[in-house]
N, C-alpha and C. Protein backbone atom coordinates (compact mmCIF):
# COMPACT_ATOMS: atom_id res chain seq x y z
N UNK A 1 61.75 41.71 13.41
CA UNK A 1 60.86 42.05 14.50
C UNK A 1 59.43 41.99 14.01
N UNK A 2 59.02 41.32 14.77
CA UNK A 2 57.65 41.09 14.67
C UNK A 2 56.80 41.15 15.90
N UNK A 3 54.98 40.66 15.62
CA UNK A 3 54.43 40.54 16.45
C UNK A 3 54.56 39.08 17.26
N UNK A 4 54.44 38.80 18.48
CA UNK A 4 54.97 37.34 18.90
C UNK A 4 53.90 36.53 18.46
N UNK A 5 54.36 35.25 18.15
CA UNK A 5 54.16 34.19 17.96
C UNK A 5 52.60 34.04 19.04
N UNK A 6 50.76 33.85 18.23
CA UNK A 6 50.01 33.28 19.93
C UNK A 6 50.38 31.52 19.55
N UNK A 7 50.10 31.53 20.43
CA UNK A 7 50.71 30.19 21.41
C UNK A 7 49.75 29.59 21.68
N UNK A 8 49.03 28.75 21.39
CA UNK A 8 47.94 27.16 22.00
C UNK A 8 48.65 25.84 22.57
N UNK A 9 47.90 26.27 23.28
CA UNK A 9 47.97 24.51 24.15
C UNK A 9 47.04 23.74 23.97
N UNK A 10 47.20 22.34 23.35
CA UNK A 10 45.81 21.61 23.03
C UNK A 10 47.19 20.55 23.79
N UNK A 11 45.89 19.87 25.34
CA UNK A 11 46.63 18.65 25.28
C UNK A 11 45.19 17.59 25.31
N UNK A 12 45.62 15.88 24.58
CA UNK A 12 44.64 14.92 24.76
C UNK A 12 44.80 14.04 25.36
N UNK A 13 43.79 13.98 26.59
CA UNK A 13 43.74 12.88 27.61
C UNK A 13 44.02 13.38 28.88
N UNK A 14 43.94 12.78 29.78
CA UNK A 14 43.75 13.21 31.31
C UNK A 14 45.27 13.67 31.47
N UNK A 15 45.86 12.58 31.24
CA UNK A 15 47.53 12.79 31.85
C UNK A 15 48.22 14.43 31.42
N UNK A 16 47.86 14.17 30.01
CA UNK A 16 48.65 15.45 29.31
C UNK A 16 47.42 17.27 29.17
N UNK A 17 46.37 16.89 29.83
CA UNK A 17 45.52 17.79 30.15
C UNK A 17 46.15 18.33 31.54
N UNK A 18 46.41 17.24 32.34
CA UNK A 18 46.72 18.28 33.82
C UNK A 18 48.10 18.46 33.71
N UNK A 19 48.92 18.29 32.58
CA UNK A 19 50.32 19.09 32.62
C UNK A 19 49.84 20.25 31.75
N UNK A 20 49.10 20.26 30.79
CA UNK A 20 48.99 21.35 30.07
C UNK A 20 48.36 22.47 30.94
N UNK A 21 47.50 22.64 31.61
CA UNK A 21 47.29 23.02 32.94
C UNK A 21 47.85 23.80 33.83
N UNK A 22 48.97 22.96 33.97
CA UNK A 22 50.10 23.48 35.19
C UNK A 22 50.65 23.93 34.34
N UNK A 23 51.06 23.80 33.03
CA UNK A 23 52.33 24.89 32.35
C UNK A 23 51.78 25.80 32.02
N UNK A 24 50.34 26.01 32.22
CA UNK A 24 49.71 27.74 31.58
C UNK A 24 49.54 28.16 32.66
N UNK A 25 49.15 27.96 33.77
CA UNK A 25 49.07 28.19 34.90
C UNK A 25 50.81 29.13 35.04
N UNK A 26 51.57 28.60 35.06
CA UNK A 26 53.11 28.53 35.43
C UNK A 26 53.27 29.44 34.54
N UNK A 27 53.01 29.88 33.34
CA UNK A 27 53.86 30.55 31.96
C UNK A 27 52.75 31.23 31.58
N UNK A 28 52.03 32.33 32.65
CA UNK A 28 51.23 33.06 31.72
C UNK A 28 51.21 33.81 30.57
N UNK A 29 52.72 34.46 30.33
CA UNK A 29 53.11 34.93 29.40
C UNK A 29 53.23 34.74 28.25
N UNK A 30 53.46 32.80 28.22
CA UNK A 30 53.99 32.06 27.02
C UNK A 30 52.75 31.21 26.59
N UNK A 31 51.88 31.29 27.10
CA UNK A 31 50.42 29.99 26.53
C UNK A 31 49.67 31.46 26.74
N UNK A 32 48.94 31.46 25.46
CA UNK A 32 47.84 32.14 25.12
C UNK A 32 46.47 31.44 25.20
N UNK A 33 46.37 30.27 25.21
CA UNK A 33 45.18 29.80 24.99
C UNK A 33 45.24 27.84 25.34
N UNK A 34 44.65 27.39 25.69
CA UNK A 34 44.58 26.03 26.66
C UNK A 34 43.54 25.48 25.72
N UNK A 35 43.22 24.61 25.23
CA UNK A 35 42.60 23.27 24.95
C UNK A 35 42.70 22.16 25.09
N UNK A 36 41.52 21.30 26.25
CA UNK A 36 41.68 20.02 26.50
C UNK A 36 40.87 19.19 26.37
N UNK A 37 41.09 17.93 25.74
CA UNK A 37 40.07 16.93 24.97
C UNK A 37 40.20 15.89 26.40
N UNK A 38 39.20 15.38 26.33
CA UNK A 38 38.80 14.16 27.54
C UNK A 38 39.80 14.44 28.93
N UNK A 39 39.79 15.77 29.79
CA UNK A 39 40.53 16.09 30.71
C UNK A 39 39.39 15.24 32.09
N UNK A 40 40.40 15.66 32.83
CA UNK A 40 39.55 15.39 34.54
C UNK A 40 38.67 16.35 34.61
N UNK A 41 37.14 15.88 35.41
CA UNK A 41 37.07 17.08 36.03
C UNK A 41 37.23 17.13 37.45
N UNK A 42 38.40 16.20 38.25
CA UNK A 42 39.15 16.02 39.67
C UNK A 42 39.96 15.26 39.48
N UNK A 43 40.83 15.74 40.35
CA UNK A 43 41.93 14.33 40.63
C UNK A 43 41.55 13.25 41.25
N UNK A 44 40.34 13.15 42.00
CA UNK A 44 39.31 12.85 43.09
C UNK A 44 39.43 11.51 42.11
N UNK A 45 38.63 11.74 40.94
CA UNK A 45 38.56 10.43 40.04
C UNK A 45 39.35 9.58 39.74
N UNK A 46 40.83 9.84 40.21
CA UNK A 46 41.88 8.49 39.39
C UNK A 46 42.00 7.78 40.90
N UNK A 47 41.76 8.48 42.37
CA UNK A 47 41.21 7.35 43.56
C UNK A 47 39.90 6.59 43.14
N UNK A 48 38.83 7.23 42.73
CA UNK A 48 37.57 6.47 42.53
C UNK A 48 37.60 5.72 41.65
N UNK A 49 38.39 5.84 40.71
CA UNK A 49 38.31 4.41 40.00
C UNK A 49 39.45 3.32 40.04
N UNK A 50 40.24 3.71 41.10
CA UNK A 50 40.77 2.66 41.41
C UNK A 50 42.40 2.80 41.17
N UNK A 51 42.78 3.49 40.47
CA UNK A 51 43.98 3.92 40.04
C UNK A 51 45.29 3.63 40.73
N UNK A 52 46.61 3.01 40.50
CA UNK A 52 47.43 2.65 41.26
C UNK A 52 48.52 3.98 40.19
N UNK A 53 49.92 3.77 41.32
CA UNK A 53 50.94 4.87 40.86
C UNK A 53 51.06 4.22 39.41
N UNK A 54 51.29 2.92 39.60
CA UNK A 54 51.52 2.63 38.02
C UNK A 54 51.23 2.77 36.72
N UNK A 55 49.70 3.43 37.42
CA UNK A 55 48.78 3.63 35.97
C UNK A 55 49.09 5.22 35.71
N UNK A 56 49.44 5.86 36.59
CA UNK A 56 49.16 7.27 36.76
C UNK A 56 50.46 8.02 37.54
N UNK A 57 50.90 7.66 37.43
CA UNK A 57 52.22 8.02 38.71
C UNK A 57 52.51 9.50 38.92
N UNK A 58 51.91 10.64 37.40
CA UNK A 58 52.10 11.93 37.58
C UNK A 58 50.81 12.36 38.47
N UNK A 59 49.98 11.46 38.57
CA UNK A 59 48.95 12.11 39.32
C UNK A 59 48.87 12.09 40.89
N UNK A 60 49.59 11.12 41.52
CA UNK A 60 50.47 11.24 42.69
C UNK A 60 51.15 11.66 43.44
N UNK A 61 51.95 12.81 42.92
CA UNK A 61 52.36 13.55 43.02
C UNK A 61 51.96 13.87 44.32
N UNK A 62 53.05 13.79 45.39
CA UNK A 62 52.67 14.08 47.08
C UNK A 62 51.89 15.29 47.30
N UNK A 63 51.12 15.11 47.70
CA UNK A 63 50.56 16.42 48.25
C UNK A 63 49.59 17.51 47.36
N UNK A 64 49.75 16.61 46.05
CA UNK A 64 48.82 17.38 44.98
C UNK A 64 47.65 18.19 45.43
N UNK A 65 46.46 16.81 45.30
CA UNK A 65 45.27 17.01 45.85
C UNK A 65 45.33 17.68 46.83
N UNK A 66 45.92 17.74 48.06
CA UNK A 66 45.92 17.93 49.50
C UNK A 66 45.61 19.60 48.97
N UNK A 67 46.51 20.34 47.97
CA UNK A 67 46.89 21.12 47.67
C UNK A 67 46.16 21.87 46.80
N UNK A 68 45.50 21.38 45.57
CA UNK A 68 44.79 21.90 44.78
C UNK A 68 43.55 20.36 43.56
N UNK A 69 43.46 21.14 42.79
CA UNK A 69 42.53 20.29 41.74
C UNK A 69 42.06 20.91 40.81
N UNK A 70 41.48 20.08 39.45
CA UNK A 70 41.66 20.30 38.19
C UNK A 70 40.64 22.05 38.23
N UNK A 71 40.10 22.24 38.92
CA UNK A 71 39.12 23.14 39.20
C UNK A 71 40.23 24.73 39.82
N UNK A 72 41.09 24.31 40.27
CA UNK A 72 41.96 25.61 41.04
C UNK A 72 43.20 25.72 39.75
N UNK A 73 43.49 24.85 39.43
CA UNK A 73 44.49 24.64 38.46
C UNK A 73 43.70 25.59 36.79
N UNK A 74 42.91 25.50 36.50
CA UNK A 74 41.90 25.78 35.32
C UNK A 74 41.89 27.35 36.02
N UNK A 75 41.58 27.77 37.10
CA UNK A 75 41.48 29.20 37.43
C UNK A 75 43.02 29.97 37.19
N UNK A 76 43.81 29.19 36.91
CA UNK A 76 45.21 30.24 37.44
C UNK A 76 44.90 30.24 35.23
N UNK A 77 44.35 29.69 34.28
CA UNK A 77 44.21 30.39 33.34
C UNK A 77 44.01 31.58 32.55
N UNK A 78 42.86 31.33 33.38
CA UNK A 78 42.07 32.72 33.47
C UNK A 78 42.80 34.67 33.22
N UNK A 79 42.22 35.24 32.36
CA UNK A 79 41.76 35.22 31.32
C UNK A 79 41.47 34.77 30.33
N UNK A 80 42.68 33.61 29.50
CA UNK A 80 43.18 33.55 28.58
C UNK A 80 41.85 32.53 28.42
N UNK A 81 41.75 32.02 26.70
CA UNK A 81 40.63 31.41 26.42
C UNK A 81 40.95 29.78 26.94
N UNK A 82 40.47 29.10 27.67
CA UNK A 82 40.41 27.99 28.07
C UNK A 82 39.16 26.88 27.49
N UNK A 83 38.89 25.68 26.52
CA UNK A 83 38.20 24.96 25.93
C UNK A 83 38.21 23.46 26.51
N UNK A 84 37.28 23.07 26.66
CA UNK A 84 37.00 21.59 27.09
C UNK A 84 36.69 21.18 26.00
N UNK A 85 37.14 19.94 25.15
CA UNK A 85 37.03 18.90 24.25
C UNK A 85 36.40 17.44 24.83
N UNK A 86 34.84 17.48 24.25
CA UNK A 86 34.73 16.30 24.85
C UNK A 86 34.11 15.87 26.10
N UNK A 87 33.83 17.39 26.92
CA UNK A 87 33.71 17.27 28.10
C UNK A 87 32.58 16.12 29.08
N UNK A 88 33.42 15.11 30.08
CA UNK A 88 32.30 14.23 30.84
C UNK A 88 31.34 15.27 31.45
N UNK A 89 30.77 14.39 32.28
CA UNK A 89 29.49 15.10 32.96
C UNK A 89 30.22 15.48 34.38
N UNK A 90 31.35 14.54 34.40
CA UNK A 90 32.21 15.00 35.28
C UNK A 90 32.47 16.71 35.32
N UNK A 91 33.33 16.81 34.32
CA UNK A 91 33.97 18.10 34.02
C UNK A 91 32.98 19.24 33.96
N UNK A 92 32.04 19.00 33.39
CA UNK A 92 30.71 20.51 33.09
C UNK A 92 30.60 20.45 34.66
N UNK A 93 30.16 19.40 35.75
CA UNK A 93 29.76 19.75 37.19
C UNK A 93 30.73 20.21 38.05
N UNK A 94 31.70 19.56 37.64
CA UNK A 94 32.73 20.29 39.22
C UNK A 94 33.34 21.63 38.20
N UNK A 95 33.68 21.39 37.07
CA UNK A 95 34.07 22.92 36.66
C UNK A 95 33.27 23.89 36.55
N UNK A 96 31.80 23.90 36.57
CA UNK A 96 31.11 24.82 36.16
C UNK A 96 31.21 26.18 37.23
N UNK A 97 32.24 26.01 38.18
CA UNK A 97 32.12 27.76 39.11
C UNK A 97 33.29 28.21 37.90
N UNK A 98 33.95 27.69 36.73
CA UNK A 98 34.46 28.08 35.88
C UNK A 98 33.97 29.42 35.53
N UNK A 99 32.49 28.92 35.31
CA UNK A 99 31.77 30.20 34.65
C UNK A 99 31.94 31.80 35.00
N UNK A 100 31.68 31.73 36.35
CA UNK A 100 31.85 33.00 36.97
C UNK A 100 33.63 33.84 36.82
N UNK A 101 34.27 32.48 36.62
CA UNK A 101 35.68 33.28 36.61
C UNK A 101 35.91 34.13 34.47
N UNK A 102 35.40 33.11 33.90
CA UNK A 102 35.39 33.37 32.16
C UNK A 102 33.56 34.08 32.01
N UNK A 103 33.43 35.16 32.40
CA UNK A 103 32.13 35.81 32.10
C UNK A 103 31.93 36.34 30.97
N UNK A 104 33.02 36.23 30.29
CA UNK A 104 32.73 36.70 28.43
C UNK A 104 32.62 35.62 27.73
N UNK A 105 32.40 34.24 28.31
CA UNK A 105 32.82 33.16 27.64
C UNK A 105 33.90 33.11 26.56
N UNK A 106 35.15 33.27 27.11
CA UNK A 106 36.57 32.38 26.95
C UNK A 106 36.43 31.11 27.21
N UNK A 107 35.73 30.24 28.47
CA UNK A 107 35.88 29.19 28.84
C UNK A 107 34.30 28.53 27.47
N UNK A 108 34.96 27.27 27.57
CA UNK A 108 33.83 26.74 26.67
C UNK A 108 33.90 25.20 26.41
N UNK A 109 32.80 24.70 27.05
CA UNK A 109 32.56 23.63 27.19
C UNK A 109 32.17 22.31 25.70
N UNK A 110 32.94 21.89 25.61
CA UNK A 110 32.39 22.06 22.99
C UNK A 110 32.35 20.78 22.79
N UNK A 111 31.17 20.20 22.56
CA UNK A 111 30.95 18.33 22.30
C UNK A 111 32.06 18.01 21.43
């Protein structure tokens, strides 16, 4: 018996950023801490640049968007320390109501 195991999530790249996401979101108990290198900052972006199911097919997902985005998904973190790797100019603008939810800075935006 021990103290449990903390637990990080580092995922890299868009695809494996918005599953890492949804499984801390989903498993607050079991992810202590989220890190994501070159994530979205919308789903908005894999329509704007053109994106077919083929390239992206988890991002398709019926009814996703309709439903939420990388911005509502990043809140169900919250508390826990959440890190952007890398972050576009994308990600600092649409995430930045981030701020108000991580006011001790947990959340952190890190070239």
């Amino acid at each position: 018996k021990g103290s449990p195991a903390h637990i990080s999530l580092v995922a890299i790249g868009p695809r494996a950023s918005l599953f890492a996401l949804i499984a801390a979101g989903l498993e607050p108990q079991a992810i202590d801490a989220v890190e994501l290198r070159d994530s979205l900052g919308s789903l908005k972006e894999v329509i704007e640049q053109s994106q077919g199911v083929n390239q992206a097919p988890e991002q398709f997902c019926f009814g996703l968007l309709e439903q939420t985005d990388i911005l509502q998904l990043a809140t169900l973190v919250a508390p826990r320390p959440l890190r952007f790797i890398n972050p576009s100019d994308r990600v600092q603008k649409e995430l930045s109501p981030l701020k108000t939810v991580y006011p001790k800075t947990d959340l952190q935006f890190a070239p």
